[in-house]
PDB file of N, CA and C in Angstrom:
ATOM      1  N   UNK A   1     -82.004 -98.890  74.693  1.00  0.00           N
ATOM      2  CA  UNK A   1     -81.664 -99.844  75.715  1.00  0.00           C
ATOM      3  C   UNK A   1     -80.969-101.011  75.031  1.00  0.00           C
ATOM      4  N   UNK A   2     -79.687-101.678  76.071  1.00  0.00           N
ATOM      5  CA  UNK A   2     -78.998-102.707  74.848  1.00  0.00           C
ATOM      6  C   UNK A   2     -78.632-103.411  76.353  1.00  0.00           C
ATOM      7  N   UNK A   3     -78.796-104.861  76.439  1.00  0.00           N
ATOM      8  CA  UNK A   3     -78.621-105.510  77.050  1.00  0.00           C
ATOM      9  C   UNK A   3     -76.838-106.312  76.148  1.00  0.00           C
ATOM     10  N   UNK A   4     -76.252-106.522  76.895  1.00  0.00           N
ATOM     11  CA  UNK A   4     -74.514-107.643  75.943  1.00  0.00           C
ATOM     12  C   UNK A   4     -73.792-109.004  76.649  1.00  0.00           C
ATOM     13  N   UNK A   5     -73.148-109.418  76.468  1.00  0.00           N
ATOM     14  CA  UNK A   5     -72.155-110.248  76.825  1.00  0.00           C
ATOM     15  C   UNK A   5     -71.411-109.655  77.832  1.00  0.00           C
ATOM     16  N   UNK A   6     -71.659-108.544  78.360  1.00  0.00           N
ATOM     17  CA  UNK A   6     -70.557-107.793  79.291  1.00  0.00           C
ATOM     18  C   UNK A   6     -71.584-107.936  80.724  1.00  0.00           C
ATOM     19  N   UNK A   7     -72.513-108.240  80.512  1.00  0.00           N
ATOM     20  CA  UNK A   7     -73.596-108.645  81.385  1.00  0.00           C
ATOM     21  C   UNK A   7     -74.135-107.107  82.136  1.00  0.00           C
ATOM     22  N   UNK A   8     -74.379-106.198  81.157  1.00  0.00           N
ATOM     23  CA  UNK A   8     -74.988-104.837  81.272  1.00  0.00           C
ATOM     24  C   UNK A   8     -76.118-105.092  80.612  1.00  0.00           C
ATOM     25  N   UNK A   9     -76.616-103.990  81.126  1.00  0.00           N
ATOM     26  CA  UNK A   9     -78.084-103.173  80.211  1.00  0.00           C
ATOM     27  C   UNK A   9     -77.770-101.842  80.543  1.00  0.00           C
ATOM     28  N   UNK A  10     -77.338-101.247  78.949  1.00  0.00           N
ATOM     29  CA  UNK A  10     -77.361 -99.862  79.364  1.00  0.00           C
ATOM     30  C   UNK A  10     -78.769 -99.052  78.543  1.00  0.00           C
ATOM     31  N   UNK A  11     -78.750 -98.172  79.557  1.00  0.00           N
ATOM     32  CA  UNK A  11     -80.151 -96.987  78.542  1.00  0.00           C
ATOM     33  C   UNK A  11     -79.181 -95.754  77.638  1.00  0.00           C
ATOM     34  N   UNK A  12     -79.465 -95.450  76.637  1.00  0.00           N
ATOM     35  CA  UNK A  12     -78.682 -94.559  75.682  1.00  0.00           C
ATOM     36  C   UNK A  12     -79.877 -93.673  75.231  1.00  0.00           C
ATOM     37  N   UNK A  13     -79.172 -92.451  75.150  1.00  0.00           N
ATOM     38  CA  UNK A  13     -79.494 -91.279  74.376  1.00  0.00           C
ATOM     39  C   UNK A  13     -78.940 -91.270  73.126  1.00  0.00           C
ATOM     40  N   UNK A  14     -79.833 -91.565  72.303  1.00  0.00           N
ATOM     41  CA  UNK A  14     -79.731 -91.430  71.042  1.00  0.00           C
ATOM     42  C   UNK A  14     -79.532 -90.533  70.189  1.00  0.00           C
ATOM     43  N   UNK A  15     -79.981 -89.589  70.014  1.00  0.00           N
ATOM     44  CA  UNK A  15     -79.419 -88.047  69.946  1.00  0.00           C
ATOM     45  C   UNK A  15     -77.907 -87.903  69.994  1.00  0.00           C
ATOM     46  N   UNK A  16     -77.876 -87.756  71.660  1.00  0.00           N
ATOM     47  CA  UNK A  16     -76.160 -87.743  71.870  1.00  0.00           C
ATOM     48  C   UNK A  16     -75.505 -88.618  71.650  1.00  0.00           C
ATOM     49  N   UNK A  17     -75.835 -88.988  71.223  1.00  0.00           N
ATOM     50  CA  UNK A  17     -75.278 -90.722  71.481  1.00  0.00           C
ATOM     51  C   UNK A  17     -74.116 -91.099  72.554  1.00  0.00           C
ATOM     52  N   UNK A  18     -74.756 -91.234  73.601  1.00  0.00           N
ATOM     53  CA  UNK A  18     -74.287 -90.912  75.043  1.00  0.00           C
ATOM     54  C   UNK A  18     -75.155 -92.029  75.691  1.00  0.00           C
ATOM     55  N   UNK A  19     -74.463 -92.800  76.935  1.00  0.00           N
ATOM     56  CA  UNK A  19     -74.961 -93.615  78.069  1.00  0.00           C
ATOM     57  C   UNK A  19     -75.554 -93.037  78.823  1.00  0.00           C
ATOM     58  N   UNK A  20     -76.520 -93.349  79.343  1.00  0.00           N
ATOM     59  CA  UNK A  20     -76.893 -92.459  80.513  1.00  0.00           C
ATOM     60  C   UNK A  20     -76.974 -93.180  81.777  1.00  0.00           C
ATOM     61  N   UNK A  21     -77.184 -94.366  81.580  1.00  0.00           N
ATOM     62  CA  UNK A  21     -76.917 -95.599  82.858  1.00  0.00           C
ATOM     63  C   UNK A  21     -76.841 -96.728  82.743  1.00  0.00           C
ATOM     64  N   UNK A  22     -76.106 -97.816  83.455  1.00  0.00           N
ATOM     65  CA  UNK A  22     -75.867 -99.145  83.061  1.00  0.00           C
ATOM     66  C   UNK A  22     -76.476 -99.221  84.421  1.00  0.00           C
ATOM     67  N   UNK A  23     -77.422-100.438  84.177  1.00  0.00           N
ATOM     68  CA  UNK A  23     -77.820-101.999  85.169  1.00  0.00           C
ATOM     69  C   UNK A  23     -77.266-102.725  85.044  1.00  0.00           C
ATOM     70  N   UNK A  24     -76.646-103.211  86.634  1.00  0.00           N
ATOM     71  CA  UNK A  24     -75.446-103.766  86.840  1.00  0.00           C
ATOM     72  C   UNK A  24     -76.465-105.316  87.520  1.00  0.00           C
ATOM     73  N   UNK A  25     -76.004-106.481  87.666  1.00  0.00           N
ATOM     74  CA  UNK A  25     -76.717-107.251  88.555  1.00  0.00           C
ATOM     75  C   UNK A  25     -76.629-108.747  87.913  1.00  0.00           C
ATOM     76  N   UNK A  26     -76.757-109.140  86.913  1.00  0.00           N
ATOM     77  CA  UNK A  26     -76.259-110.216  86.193  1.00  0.00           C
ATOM     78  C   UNK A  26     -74.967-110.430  85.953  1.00  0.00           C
ATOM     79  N   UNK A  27     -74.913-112.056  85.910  1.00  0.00           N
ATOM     80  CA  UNK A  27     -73.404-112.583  86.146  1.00  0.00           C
ATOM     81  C   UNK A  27     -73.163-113.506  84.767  1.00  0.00           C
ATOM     82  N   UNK A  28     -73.675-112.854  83.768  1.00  0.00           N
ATOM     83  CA  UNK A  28     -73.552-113.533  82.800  1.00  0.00           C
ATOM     84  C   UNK A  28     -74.224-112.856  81.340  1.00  0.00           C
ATOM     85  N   UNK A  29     -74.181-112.931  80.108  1.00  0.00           N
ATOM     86  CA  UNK A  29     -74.796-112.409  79.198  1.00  0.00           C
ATOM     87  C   UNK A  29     -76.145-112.081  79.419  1.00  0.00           C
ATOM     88  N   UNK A  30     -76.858-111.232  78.866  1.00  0.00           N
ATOM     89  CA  UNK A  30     -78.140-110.427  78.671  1.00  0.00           C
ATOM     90  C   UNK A  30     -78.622-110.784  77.311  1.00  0.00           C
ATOM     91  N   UNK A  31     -79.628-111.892  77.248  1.00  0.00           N
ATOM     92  CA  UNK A  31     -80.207-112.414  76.221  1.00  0.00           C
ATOM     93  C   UNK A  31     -81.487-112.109  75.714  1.00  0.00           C
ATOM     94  N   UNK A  32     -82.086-111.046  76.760  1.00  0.00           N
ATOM     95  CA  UNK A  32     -83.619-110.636  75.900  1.00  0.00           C
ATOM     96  C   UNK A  32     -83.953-109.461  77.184  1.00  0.00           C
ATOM     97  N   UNK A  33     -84.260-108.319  76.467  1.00  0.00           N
ATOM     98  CA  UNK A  33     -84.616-107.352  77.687  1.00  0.00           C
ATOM     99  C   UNK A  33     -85.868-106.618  77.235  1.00  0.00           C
ATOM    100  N   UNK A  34     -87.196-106.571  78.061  1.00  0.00           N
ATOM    101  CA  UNK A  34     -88.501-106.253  77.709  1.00  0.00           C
ATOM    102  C   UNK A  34     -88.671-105.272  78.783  1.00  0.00           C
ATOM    103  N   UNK A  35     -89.805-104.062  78.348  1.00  0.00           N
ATOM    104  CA  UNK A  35     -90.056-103.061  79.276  1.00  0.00           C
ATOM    105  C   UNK A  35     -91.613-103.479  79.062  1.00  0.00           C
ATOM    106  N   UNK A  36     -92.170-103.249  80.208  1.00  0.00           N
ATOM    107  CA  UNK A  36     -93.473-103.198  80.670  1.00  0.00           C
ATOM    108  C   UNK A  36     -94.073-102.265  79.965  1.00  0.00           C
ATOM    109  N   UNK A  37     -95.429-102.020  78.978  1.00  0.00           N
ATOM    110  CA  UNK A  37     -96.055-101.104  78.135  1.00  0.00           C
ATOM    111  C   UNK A  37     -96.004 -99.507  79.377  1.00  0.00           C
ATOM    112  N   UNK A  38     -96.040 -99.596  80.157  1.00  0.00           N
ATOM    113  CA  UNK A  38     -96.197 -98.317  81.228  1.00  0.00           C
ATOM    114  C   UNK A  38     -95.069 -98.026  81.292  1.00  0.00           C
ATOM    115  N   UNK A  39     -93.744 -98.537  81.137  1.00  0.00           N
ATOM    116  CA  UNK A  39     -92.294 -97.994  80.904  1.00  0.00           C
ATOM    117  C   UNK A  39     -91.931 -98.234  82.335  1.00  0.00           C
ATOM    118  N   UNK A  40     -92.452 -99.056  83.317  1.00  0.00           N
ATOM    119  CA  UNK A  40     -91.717 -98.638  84.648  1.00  0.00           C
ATOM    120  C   UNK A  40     -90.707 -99.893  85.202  1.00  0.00           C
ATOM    121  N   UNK A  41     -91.152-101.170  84.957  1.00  0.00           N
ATOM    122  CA  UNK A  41     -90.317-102.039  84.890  1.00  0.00           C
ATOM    123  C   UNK A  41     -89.518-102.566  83.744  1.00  0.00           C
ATOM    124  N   UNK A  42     -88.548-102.845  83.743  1.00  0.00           N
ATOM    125  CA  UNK A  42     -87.683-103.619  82.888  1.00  0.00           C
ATOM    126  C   UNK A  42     -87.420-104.851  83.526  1.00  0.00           C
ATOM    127  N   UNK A  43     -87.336-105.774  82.315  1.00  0.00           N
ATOM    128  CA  UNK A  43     -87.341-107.294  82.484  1.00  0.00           C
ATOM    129  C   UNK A  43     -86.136-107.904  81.933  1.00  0.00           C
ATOM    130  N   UNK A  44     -85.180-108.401  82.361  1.00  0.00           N
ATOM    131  CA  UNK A  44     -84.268-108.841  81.646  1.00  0.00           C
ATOM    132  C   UNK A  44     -83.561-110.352  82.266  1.00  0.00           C
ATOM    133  N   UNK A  45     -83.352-110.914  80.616  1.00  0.00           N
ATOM    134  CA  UNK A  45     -83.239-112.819  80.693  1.00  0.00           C
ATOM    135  C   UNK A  45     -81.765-113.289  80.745  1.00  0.00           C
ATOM    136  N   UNK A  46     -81.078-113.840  81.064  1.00  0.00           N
ATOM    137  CA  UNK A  46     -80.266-113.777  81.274  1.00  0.00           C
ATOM    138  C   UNK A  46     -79.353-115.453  80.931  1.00  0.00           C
ATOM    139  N   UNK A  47     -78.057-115.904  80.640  1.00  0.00           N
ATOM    140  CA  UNK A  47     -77.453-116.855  80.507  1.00  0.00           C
ATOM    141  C   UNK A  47     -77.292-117.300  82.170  1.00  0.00           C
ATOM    142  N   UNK A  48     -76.956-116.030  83.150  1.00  0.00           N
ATOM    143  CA  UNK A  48     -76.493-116.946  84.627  1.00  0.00           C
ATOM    144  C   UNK A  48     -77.887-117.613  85.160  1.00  0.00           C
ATOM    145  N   UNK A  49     -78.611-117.900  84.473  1.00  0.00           N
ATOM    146  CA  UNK A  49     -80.293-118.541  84.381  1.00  0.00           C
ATOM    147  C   UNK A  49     -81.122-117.887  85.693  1.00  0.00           C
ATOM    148  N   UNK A  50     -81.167-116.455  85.371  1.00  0.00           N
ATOM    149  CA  UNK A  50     -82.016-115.581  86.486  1.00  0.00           C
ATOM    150  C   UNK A  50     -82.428-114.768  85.370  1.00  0.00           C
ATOM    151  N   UNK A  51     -84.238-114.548  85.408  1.00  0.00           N
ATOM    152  CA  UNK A  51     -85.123-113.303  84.762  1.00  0.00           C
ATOM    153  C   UNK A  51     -85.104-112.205  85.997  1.00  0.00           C
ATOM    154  N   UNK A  52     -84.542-111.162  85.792  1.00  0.00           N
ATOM    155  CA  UNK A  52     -84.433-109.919  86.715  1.00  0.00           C
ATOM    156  C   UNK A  52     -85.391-109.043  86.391  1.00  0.00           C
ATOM    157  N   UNK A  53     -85.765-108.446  87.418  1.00  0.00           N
ATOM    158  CA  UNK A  53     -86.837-107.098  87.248  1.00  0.00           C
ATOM    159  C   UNK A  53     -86.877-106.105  87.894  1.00  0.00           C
ATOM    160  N   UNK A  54     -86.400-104.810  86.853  1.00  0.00           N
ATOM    161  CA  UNK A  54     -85.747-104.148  88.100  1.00  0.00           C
ATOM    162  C   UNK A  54     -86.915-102.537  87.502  1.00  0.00           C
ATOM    163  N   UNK A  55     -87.095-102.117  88.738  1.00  0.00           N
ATOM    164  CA  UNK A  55     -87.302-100.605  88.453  1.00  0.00           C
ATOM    165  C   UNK A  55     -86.503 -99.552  87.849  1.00  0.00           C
ATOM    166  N   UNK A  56     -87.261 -99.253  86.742  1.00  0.00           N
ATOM    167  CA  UNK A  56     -86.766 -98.228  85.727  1.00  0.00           C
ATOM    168  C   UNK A  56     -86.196 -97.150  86.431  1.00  0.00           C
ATOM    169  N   UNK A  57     -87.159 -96.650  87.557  1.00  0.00           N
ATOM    170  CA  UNK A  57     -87.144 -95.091  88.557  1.00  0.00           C
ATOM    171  C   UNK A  57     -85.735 -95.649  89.641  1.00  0.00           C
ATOM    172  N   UNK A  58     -85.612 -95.811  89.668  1.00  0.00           N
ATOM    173  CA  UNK A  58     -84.991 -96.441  90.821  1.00  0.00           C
ATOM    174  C   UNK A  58     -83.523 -97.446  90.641  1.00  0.00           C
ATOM    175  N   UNK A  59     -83.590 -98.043  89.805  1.00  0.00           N
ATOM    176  CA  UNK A  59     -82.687 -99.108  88.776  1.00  0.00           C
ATOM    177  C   UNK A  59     -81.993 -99.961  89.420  1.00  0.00           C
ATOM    178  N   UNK A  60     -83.163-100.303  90.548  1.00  0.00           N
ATOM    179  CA  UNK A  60     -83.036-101.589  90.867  1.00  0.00           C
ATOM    180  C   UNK A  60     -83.701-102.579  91.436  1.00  0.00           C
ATOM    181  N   UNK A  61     -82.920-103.533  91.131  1.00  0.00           N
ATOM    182  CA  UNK A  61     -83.890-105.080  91.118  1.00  0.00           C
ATOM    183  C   UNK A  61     -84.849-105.550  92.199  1.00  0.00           C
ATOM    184  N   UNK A  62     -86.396-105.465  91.712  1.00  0.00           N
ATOM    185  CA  UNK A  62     -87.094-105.790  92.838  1.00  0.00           C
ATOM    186  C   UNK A  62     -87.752-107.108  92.672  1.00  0.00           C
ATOM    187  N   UNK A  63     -87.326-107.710  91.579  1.00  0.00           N
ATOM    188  CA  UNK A  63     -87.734-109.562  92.154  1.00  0.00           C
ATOM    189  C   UNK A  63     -86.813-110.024  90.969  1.00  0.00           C
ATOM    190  N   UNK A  64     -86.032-111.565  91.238  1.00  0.00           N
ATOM    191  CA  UNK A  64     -85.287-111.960  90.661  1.00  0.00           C
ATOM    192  C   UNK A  64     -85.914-113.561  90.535  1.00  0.00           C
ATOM    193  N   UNK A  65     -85.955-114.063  89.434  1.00  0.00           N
ATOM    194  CA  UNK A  65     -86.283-115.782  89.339  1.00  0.00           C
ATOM    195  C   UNK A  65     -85.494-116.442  88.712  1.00  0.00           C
ATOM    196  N   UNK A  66     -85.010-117.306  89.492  1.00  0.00           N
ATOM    197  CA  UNK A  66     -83.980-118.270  89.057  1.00  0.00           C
ATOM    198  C   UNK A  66     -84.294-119.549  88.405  1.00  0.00           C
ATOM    199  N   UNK A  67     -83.929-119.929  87.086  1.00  0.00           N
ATOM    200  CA  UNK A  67     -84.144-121.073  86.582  1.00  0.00           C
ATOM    201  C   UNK A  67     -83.253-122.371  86.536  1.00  0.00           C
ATOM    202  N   UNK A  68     -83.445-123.567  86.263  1.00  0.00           N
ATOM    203  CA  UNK A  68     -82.568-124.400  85.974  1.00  0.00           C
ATOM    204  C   UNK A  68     -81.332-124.033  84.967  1.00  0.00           C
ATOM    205  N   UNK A  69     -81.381-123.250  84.086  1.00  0.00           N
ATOM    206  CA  UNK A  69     -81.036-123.097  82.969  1.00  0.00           C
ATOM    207  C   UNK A  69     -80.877-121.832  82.617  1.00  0.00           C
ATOM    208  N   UNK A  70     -79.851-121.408  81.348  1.00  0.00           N
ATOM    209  CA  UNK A  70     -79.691-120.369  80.997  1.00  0.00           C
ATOM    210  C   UNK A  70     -81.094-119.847  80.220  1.00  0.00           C
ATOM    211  N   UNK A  71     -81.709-118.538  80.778  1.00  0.00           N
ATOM    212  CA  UNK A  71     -82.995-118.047  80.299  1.00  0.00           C
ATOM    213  C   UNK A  71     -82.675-116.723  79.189  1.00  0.00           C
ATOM    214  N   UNK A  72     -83.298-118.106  78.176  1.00  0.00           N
ATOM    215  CA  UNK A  72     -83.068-117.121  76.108  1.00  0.00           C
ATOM    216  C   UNK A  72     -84.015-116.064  76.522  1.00  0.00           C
ATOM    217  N   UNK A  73     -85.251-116.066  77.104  1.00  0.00           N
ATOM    218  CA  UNK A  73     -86.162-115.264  76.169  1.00  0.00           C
ATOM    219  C   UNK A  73     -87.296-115.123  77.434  1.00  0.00           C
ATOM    220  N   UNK A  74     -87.939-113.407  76.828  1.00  0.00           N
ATOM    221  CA  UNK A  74     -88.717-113.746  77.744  1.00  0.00           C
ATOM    222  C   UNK A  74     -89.935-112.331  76.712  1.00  0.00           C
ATOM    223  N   UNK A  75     -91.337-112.406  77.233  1.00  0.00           N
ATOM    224  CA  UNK A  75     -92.165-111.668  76.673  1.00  0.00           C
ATOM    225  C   UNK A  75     -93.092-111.044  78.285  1.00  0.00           C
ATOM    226  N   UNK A  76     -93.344-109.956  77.957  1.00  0.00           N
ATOM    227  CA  UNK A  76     -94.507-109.121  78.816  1.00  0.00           C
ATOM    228  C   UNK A  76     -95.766-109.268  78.443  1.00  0.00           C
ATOM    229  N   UNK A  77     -96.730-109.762  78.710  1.00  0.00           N
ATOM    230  CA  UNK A  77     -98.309-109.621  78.566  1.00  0.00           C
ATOM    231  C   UNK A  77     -98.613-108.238  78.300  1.00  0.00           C
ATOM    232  N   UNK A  78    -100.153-107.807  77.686  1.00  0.00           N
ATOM    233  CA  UNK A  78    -100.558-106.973  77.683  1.00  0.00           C
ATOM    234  C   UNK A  78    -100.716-106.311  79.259  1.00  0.00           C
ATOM    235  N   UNK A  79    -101.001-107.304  79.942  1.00  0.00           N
ATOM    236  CA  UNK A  79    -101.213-106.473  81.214  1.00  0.00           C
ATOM    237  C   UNK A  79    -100.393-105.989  82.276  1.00  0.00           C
ATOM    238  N   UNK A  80     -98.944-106.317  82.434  1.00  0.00           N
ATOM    239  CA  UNK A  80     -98.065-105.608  82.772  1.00  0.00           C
ATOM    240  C   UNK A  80     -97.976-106.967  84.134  1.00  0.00           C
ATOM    241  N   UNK A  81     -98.586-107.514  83.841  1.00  0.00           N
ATOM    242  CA  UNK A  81     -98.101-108.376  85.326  1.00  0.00           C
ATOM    243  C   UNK A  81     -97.738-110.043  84.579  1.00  0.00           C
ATOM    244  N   UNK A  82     -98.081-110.137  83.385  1.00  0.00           N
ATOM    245  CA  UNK A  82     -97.826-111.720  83.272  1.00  0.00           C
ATOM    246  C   UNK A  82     -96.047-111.894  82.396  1.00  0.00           C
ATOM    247  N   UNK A  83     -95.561-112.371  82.542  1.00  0.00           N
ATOM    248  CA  UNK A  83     -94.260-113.184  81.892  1.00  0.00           C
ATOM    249  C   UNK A  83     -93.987-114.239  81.536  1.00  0.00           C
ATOM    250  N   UNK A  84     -93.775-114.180  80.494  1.00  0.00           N
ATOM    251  CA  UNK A  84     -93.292-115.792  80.300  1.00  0.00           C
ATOM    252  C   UNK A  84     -92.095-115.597  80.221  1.00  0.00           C
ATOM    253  N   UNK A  85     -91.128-116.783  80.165  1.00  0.00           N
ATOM    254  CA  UNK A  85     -90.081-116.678  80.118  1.00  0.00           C
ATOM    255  C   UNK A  85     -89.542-118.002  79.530  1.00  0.00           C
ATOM    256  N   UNK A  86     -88.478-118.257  78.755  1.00  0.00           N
ATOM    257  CA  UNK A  86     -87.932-119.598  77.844  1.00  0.00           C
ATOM    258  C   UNK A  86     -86.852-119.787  78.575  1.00  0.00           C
ATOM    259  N   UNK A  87     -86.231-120.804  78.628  1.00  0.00           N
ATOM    260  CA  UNK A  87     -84.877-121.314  78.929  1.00  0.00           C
ATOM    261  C   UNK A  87     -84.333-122.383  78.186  1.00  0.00           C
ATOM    262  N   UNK A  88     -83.174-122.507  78.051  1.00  0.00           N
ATOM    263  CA  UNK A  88     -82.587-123.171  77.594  1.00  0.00           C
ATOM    264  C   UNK A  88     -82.618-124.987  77.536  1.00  0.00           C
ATOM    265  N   UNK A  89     -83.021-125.173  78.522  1.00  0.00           N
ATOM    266  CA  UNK A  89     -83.654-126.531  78.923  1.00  0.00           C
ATOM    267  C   UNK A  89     -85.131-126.927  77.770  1.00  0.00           C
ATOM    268  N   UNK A  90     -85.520-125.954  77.444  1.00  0.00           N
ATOM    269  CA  UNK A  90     -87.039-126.347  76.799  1.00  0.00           C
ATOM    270  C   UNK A  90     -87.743-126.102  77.807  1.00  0.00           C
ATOM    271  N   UNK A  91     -87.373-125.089  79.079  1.00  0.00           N
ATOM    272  CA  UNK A  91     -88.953-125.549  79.596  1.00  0.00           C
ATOM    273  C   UNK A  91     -89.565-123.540  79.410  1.00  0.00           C
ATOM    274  N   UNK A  92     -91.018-123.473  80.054  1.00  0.00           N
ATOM    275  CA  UNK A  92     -91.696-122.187  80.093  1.00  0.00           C
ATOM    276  C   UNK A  92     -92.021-122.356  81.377  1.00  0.00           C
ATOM    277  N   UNK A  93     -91.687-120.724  81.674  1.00  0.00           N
ATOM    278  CA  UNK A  93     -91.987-120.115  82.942  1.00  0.00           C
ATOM    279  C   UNK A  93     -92.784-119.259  82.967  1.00  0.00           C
ATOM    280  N   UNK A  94     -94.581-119.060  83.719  1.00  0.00           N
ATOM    281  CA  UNK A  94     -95.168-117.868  83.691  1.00  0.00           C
ATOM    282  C   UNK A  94     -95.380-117.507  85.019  1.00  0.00           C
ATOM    283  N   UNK A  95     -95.200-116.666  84.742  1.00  0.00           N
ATOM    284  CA  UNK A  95     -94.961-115.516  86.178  1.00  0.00           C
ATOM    285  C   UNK A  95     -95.209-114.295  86.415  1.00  0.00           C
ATOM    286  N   UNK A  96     -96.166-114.066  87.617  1.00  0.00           N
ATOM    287  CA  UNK A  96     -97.261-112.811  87.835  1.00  0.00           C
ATOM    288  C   UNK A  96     -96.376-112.179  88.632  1.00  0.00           C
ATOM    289  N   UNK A  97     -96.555-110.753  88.605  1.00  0.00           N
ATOM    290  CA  UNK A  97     -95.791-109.746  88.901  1.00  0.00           C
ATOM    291  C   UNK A  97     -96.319-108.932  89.994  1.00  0.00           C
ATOM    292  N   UNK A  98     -97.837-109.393  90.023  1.00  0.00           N
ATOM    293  CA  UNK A  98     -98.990-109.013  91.201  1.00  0.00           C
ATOM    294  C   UNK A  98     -98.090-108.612  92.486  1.00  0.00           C
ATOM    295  N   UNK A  99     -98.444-107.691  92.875  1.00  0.00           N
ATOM    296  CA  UNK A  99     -97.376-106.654  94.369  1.00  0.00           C
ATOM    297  C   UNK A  99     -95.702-106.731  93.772  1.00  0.00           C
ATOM    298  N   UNK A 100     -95.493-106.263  92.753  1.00  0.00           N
ATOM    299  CA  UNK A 100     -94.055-106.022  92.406  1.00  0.00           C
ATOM    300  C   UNK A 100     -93.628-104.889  91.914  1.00  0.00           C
ATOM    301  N   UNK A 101     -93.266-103.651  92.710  1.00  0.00           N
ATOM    302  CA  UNK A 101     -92.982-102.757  91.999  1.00  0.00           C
ATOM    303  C   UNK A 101     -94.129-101.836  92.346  1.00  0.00           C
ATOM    304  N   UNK A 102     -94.081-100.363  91.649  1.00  0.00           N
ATOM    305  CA  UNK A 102     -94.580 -99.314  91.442  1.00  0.00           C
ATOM    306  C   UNK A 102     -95.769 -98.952  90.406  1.00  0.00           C
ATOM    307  N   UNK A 103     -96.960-100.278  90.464  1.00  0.00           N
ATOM    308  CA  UNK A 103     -97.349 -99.999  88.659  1.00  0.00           C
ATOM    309  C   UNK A 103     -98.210 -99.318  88.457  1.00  0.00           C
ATOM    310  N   UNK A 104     -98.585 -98.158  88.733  1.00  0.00           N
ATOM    311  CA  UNK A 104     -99.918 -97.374  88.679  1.00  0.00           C
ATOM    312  C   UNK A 104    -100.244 -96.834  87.246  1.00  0.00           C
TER     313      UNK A 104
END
């Protein structure tokens, strides 16, 4: 998985070394992209200052948070529902994921 400046996240086969799908949805660079330990959400931070979260199965975005600021960085909890998230401003964002998605 490679998040760029082209404001993709694509998933690659490594092997083939072949694309197999780009997430389209950001309007700006892809600065930190985290998968949920269960593999079903992907989390990705973004310069147009929105943390996106989109379903892996599905590959697409089922909650989006918008910050003041372009968002550097972001980490998954052990438990699949907490986030933090950094921005560019200095500030931290944590954010529960509780009814989001598919997480069984």
């Amino acid at each position: 998985m490679s998040g760029s400046k082209d404001n993709t996240i694509k998933i690659w086969d490594l092997e083939k070394r072949e694309e197999i799908f780009t997430f389209t949805g950001h309007t700006d660079s892809i600065n930190r992209i985290k998968v949920t330990s269960n593999g079903k959400l992907v989390i990705s931070a973004s310069s147009d200052k929105t943390l996106q979260v989109w379903d892996f199965e599905t590959r697409e975005v089922i909650a989006t948070f918008t910050g003041e600021s372009a968002i550097n960085c972001c980490a998954v909890a052990p438990d699949d529902v907490t986030i933090v998230a950094g921005d560019e401003g200095g500030n931290m964002h944590f954010l529960r994921l509780e009814g989001v998605g598919s997480r069984e």
